[in-house]
N, C-alpha and C. Protein backbone atom coordinates (compact mmCIF):
# COMPACT_ATOMS: atom_id res chain seq x y z
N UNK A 1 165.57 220.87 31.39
CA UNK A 1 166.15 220.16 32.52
C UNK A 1 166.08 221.00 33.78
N UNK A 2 166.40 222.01 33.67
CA UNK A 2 166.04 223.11 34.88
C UNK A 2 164.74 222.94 36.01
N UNK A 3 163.60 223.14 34.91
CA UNK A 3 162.68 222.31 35.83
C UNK A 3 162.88 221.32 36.43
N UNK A 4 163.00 219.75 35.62
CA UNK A 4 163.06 218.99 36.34
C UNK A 4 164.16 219.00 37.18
N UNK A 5 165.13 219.35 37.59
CA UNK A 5 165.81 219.62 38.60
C UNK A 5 165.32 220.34 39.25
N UNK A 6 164.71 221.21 39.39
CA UNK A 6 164.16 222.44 40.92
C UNK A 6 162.70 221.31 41.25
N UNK A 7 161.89 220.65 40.37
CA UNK A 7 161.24 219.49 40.88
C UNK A 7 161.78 218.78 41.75
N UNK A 8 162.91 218.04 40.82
CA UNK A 8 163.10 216.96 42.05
C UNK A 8 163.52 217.62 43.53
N UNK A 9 164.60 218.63 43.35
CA UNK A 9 164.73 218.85 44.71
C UNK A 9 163.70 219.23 45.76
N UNK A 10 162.57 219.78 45.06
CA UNK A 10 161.50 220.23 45.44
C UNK A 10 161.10 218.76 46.52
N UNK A 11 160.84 217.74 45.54
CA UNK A 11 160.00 216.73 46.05
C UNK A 11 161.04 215.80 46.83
N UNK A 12 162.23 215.98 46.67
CA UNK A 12 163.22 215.27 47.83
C UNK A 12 163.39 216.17 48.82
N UNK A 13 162.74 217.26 49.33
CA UNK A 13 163.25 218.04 50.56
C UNK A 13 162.11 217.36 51.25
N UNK A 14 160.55 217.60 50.11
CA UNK A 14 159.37 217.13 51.01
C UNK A 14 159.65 215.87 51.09
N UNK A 15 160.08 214.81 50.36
CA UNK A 15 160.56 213.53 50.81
C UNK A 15 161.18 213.81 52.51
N UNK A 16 162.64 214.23 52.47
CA UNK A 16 163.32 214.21 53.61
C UNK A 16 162.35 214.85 54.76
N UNK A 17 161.80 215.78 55.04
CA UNK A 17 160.65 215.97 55.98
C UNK A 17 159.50 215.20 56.48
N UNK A 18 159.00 214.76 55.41
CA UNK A 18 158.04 213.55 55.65
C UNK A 18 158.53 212.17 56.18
N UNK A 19 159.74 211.89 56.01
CA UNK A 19 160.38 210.40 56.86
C UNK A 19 161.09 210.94 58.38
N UNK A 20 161.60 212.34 58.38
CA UNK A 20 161.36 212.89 59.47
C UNK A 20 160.45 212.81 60.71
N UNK A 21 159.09 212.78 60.04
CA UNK A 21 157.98 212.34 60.98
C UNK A 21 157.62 211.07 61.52
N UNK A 22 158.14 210.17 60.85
CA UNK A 22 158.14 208.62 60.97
C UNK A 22 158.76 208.23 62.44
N UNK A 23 157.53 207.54 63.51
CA UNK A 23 158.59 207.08 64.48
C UNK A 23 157.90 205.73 65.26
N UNK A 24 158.45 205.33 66.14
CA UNK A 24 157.89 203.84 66.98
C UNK A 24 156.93 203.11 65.81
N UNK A 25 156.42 202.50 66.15
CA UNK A 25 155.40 201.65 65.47
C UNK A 25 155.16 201.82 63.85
N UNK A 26 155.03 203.30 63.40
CA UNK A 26 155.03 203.94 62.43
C UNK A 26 155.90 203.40 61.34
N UNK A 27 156.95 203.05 61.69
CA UNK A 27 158.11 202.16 60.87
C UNK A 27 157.63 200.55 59.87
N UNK A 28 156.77 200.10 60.69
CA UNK A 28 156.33 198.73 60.56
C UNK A 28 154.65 199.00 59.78
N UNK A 29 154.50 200.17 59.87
CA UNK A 29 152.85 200.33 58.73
C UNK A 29 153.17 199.97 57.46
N UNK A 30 152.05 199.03 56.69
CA UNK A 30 152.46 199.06 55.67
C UNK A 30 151.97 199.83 54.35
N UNK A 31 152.31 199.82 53.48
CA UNK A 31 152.15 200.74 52.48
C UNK A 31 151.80 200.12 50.95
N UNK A 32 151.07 200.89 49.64
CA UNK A 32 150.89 201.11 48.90
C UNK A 32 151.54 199.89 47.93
N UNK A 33 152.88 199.52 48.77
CA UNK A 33 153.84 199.04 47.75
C UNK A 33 153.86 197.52 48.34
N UNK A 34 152.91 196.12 47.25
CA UNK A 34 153.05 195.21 48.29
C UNK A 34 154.48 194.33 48.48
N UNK A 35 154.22 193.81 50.10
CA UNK A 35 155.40 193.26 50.42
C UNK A 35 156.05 194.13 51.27
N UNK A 36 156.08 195.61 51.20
CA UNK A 36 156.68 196.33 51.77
C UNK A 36 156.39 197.56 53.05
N UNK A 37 156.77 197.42 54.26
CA UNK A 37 156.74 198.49 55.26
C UNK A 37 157.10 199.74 55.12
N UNK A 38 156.74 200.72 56.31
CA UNK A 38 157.33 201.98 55.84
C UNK A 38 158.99 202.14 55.84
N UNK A 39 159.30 201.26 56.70
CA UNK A 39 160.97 201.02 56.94
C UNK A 39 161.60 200.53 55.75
N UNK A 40 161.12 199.43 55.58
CA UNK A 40 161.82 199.03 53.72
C UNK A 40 161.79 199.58 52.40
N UNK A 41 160.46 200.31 52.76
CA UNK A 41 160.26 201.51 51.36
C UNK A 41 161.28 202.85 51.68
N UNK A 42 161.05 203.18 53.32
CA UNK A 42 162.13 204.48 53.29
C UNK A 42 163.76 203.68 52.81
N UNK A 43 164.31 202.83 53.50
CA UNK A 43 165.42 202.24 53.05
C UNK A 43 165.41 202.67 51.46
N UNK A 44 164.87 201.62 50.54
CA UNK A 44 164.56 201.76 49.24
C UNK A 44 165.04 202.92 48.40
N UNK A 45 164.10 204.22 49.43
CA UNK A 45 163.91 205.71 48.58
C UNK A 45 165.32 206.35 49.29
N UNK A 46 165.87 205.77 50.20
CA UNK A 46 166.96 206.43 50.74
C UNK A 46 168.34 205.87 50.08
N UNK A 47 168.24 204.84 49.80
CA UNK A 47 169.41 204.11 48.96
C UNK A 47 169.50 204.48 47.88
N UNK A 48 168.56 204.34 46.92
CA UNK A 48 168.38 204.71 45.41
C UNK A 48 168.78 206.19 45.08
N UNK A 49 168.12 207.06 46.46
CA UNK A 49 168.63 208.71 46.33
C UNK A 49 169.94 208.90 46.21
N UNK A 50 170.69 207.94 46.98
CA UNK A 50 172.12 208.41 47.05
C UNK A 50 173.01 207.48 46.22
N UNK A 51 172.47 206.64 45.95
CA UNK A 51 172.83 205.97 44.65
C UNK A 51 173.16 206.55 43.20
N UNK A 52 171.71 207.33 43.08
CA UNK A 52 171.73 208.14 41.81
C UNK A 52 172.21 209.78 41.89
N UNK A 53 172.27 210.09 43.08
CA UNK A 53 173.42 211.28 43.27
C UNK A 53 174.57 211.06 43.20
N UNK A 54 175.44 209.42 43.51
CA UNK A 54 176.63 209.49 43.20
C UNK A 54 176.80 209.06 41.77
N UNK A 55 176.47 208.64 41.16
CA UNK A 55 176.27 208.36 39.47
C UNK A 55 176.34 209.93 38.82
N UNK A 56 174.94 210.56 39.67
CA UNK A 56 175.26 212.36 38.85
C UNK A 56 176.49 212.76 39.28
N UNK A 57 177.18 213.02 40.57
CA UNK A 57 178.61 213.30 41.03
C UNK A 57 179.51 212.86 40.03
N UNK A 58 179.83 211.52 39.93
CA UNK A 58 180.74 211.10 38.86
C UNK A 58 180.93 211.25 37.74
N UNK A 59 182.08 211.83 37.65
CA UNK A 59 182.55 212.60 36.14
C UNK A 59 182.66 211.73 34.92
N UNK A 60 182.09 210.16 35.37
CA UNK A 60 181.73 209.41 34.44
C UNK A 60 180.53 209.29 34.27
N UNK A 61 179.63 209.73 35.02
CA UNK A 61 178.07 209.27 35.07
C UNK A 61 178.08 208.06 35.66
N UNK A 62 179.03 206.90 36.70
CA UNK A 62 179.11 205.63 37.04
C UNK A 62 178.56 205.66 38.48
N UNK A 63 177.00 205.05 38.58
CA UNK A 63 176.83 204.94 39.78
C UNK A 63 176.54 203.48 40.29
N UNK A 64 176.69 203.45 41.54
CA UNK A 64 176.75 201.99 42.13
C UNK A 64 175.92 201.13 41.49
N UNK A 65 176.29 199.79 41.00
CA UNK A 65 175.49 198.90 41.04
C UNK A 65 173.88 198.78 41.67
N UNK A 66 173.59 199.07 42.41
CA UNK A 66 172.36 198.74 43.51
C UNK A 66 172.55 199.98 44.09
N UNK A 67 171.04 199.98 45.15
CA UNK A 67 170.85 201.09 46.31
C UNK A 67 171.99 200.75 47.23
N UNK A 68 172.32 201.73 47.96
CA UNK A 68 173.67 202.59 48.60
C UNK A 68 172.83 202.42 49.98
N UNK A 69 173.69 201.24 50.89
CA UNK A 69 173.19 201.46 52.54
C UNK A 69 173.36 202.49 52.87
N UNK A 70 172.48 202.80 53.97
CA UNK A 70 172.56 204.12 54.30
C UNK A 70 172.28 203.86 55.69
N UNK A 71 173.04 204.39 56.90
CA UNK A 71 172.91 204.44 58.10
C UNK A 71 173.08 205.61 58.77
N UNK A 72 171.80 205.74 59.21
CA UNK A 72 171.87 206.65 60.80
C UNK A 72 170.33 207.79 59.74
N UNK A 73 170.40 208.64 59.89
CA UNK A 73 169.33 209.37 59.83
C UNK A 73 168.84 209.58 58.50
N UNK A 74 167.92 208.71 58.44
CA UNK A 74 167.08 209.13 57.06
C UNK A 74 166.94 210.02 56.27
N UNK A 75 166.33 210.91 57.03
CA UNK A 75 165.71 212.37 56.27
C UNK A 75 166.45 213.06 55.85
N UNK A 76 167.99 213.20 56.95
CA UNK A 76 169.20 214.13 56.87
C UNK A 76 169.94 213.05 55.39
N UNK A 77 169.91 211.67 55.15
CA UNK A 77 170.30 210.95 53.97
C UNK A 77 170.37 211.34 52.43
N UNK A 78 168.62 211.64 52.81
CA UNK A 78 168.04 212.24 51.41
C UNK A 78 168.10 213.66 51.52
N UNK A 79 168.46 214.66 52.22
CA UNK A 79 169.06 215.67 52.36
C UNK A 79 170.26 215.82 50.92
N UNK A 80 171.32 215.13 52.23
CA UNK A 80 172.52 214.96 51.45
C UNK A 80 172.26 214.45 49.93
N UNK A 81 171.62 213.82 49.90
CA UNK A 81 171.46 213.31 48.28
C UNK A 81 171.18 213.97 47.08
N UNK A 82 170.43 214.48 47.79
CA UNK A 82 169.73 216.25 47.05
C UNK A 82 170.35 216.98 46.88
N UNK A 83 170.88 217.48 47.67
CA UNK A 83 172.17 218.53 47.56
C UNK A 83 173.14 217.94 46.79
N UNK A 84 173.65 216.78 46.96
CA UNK A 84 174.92 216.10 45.74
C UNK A 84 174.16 216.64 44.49
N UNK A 85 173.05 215.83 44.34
CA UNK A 85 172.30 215.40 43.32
C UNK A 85 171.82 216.93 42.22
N UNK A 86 171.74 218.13 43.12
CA UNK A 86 171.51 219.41 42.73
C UNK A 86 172.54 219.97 42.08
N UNK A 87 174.00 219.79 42.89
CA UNK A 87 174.89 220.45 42.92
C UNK A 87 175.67 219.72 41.09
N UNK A 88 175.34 218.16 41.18
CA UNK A 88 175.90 217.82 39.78
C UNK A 88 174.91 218.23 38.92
N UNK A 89 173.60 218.42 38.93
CA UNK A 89 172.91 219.06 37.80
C UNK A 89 173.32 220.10 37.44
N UNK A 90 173.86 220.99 38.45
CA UNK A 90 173.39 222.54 38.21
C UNK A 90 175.28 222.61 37.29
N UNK A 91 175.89 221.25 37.48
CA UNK A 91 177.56 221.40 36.60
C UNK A 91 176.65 220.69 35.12
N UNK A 92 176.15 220.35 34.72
CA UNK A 92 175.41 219.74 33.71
C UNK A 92 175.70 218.05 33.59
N UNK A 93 175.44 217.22 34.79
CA UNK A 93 175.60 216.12 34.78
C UNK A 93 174.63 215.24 33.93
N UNK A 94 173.52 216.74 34.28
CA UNK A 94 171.87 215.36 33.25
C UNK A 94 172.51 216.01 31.74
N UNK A 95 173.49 216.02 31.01
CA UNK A 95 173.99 216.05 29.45
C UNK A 95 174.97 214.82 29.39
N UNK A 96 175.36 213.86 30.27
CA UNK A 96 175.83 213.01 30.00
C UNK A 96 175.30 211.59 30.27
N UNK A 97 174.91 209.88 29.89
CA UNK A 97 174.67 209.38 30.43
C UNK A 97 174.87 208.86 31.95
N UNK A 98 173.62 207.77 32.66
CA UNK A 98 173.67 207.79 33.74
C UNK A 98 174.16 206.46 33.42
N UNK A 99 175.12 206.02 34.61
CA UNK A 99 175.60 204.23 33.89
C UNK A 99 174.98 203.54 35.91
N UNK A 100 174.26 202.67 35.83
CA UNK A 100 174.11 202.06 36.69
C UNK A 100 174.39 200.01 36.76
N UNK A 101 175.90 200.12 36.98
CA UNK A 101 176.10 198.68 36.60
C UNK A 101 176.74 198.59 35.30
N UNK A 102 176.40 197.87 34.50
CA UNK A 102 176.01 197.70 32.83
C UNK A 102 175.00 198.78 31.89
N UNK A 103 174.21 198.72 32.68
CA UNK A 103 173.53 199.32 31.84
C UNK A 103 173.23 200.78 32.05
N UNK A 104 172.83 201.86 30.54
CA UNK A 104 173.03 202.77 30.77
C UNK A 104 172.16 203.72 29.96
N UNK A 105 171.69 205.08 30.65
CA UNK A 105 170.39 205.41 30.27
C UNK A 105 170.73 207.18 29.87
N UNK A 106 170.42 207.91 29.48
CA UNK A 106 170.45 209.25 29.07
C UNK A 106 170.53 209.86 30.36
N UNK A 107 171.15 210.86 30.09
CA UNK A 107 170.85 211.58 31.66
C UNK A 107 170.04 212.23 32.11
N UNK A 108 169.24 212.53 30.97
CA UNK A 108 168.09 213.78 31.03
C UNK A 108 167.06 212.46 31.04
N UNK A 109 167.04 211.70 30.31
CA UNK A 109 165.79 210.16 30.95
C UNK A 109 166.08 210.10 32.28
N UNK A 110 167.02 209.38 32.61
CA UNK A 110 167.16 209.24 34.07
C UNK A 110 166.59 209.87 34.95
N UNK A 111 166.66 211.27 34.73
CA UNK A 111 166.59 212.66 34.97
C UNK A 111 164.83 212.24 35.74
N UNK A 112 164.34 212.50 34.73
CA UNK A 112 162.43 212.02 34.42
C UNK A 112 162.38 211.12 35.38
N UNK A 113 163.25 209.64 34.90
CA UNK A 113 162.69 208.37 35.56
C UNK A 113 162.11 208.71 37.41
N UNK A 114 163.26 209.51 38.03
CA UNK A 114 163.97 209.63 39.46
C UNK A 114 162.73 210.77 39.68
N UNK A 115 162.63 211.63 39.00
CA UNK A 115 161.42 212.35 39.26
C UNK A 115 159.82 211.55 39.43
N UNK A 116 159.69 210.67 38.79
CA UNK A 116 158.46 210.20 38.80
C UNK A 116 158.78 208.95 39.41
N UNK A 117 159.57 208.38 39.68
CA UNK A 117 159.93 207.56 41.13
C UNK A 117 159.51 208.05 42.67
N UNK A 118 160.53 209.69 42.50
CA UNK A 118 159.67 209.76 44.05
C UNK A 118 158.78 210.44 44.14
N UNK A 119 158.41 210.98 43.20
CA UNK A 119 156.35 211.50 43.28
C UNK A 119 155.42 210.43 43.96
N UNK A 120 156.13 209.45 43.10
CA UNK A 120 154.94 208.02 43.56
C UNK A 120 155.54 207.69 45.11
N UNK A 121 156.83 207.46 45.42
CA UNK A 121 157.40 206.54 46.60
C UNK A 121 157.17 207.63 47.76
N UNK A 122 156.84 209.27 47.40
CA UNK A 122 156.72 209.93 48.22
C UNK A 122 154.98 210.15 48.39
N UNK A 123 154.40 209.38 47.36
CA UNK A 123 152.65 209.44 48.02
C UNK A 123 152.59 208.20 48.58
N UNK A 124 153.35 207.22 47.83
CA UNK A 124 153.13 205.55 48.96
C UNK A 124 153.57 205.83 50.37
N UNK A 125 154.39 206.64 50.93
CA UNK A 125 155.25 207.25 52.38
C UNK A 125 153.80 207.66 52.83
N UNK A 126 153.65 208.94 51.96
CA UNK A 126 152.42 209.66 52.82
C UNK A 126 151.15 209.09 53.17
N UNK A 127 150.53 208.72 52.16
CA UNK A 127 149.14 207.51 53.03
C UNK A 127 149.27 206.15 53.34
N UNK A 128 150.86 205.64 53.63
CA UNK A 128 150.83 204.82 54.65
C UNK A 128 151.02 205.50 56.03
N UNK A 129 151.34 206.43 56.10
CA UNK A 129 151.75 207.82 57.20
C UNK A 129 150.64 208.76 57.78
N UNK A 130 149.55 208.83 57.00
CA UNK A 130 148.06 209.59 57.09
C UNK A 130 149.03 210.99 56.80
N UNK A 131 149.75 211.29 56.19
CA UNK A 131 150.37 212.88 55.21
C UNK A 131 149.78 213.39 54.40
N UNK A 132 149.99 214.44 54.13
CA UNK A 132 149.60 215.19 53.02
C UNK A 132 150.97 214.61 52.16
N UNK A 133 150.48 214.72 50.96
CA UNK A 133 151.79 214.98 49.84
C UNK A 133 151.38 215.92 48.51
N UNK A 134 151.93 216.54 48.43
CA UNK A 134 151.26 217.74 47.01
C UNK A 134 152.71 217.99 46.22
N UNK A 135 153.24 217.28 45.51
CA UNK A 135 154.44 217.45 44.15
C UNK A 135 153.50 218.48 43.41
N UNK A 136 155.11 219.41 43.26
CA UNK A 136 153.74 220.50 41.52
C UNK A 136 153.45 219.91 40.50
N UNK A 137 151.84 220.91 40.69
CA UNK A 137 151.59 219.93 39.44
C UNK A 137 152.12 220.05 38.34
N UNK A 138 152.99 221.31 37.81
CA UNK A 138 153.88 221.13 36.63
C UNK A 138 155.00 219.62 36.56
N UNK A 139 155.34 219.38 37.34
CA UNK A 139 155.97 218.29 37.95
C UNK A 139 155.35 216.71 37.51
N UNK A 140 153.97 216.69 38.26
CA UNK A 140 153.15 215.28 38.03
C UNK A 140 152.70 215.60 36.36
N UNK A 141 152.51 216.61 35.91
CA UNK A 141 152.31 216.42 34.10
C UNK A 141 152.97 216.24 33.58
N UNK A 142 154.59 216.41 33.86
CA UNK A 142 155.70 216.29 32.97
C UNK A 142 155.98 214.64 33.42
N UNK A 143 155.59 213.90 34.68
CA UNK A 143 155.63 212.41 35.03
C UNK A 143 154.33 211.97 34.34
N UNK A 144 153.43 212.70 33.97
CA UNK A 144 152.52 211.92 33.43
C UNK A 144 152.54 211.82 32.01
N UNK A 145 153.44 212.34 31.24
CA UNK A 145 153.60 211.98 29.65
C UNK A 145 155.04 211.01 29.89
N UNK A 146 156.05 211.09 30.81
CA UNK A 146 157.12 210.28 30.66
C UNK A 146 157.00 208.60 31.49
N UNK A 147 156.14 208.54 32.44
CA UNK A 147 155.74 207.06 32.91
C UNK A 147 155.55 206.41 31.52
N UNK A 148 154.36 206.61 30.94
CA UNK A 148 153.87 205.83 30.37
C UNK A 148 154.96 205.36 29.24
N UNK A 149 155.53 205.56 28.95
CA UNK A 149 157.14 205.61 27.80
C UNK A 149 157.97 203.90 28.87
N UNK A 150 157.95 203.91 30.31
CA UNK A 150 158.65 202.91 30.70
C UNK A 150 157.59 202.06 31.04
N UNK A 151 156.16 201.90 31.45
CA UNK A 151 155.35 201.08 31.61
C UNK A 151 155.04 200.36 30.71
N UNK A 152 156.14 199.59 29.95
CA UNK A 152 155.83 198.27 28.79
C UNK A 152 155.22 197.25 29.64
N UNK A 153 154.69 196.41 28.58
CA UNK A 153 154.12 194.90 29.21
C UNK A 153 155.16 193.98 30.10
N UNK A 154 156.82 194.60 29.65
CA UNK A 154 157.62 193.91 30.31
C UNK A 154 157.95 194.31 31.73
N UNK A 155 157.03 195.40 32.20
CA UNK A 155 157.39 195.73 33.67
C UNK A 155 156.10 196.29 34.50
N UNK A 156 155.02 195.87 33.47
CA UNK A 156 153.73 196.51 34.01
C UNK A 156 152.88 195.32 33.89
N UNK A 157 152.09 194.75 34.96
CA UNK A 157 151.05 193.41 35.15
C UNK A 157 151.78 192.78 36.02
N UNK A 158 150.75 191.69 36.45
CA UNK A 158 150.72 190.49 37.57
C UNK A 158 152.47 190.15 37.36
N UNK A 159 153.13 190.20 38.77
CA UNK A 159 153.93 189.40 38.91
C UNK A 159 154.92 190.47 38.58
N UNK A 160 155.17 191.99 38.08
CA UNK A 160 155.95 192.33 37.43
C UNK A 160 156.53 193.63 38.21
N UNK A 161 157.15 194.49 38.53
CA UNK A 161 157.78 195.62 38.85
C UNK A 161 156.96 196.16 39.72
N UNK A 162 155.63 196.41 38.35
CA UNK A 162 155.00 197.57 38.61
C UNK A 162 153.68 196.38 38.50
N UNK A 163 152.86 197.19 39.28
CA UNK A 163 151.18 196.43 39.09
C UNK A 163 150.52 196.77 38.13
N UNK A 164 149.06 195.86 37.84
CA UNK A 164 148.51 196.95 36.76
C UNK A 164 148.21 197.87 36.92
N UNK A 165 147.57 198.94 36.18
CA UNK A 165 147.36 200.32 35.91
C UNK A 165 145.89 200.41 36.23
N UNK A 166 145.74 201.12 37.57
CA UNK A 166 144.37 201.19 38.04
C UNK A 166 143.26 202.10 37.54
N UNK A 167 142.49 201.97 36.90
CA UNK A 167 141.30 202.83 36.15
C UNK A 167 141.39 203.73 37.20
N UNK A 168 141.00 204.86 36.69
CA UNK A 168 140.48 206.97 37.48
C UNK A 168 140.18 207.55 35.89
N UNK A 169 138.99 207.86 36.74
CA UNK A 169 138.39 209.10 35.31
C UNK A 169 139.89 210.20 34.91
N UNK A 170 139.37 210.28 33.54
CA UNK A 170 140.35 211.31 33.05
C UNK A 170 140.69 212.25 33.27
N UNK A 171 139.58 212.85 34.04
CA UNK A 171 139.47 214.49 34.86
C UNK A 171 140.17 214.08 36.75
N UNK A 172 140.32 213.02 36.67
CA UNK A 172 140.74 212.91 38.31
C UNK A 172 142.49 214.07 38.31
N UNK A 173 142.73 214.48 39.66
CA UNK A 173 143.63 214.93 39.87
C UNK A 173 144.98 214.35 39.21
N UNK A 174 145.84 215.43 39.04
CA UNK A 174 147.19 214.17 38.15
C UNK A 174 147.95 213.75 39.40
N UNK A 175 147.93 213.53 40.13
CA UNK A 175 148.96 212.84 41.20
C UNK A 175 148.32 211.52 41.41
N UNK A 176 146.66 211.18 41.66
CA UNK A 176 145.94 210.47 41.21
C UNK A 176 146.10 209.39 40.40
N UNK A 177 146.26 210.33 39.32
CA UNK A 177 146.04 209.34 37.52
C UNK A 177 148.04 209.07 37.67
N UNK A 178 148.60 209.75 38.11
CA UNK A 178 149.73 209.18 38.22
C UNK A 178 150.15 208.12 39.21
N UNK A 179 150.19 207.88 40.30
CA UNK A 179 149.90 206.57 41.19
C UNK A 179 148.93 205.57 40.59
N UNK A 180 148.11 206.09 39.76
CA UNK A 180 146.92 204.66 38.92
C UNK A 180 147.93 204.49 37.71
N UNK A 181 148.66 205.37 37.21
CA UNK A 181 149.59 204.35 35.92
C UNK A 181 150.34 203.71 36.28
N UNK A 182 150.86 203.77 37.90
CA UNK A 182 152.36 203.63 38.70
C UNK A 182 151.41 202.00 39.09
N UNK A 183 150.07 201.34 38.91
CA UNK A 183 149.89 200.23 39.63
C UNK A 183 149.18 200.67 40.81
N UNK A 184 149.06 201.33 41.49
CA UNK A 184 148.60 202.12 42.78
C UNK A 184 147.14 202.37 42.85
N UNK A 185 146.30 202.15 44.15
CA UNK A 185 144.95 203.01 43.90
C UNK A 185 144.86 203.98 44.15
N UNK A 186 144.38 205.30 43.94
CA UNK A 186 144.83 206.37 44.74
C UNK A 186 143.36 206.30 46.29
N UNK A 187 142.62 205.35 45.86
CA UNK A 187 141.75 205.20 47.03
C UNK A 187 142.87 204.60 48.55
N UNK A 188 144.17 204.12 48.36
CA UNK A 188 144.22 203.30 49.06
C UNK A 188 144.20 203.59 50.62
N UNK A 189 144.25 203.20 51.54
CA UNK A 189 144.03 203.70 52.92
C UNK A 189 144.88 202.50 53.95
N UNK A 190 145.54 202.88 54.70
CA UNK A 190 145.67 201.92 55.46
C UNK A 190 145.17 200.73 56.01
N UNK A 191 144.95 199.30 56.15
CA UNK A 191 144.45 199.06 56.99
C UNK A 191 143.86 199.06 58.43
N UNK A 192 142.61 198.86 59.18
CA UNK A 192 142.60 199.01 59.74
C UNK A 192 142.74 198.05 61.06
């Protein structure tokens, strides 16, 4: 768990920096994820962050129902989230379940899920953004044996969560082959 905790914070600081850069027009590009702008995806990754930091905070593991509005500065959002979110790992919050609503998941799964959530939501940010994004790759291998565990038929294909799973040679980069299990191309490019 250690790792994946110095991961995620890893990839939520570069999260919070990268929506940092986001401004005028930039808000309204769209991205990777269809249906969605860079404004509704940051919303999204900014709600869910602090959503699932107050679930780790709580000495029940009970976090909100849904993503957590969040107003006024983005980047500084997922900041804060991180830091909650660090500070209950490092008390051993991922040893107890995570309860979101009804339903309720391991904490050390959870743990995974949230990691390989924003690997992907933080490369859909970056090339709707023209960014770099580089998660370690110890990081995208440990998301690339645990995706495939939640990509059932019941949340992966037409119409469903997640899109299908875009073919890349086996040797392609893993951040790559991870956005192609996530539904994603890793060719994708903005429109022009």
């Amino acid at each position: 768990m250690t790792d994946t905790r110095r991961e995620l914070n890893d990839v939520l600081t570069d999260l919070a920096a990268l929506v940092d850069t986001v401004d005028g027009d930039r808000w309204h590009a769209p991205t990777p994820c269809t249906d969605l702008d860079v404004a509704t995806l940051t919303d999204h990754v900014v709600g869910w962050s602090t959503t699932f930091a107050a679930g780790y905070a709580d000495p029940q593991g009970r976090a909100p129902a849904g993503p957590t509005e969040v107003d006024g500065n983005r980047g500084e959002a997922i900041r804060a989230a991180a830091a909650t979110l660090d500070s209950a790992l490092a008390g051993g919050a991922a040893e107890r379940p995570l309860s979101l609503g009804e339903a309720a998941m391991p904490g050390e799964m959870a743990l995974s899920m949230i990691l390989w959530e924003y690997q992907v939501h933080g490369w859909d940010l970056a090339v709707a953004l023209g960014r770099p994004w580089k998660p370690a790759e110890e990081g995208l291998e440990a998301s690339l044996a645990f995706a495939p565990m939640m990509l059932t038929d019941d949340y992966q294909g037409e119409g469903k969560p997640f899109a299908p799973r875009v073919p890349v040679p086996d040797d392609a980069p893993a951040l790559d082959r991870l956005v192609a299990i996530s539904g994603r191309d890793p060719r994708w490019t903005p429109p022009t």
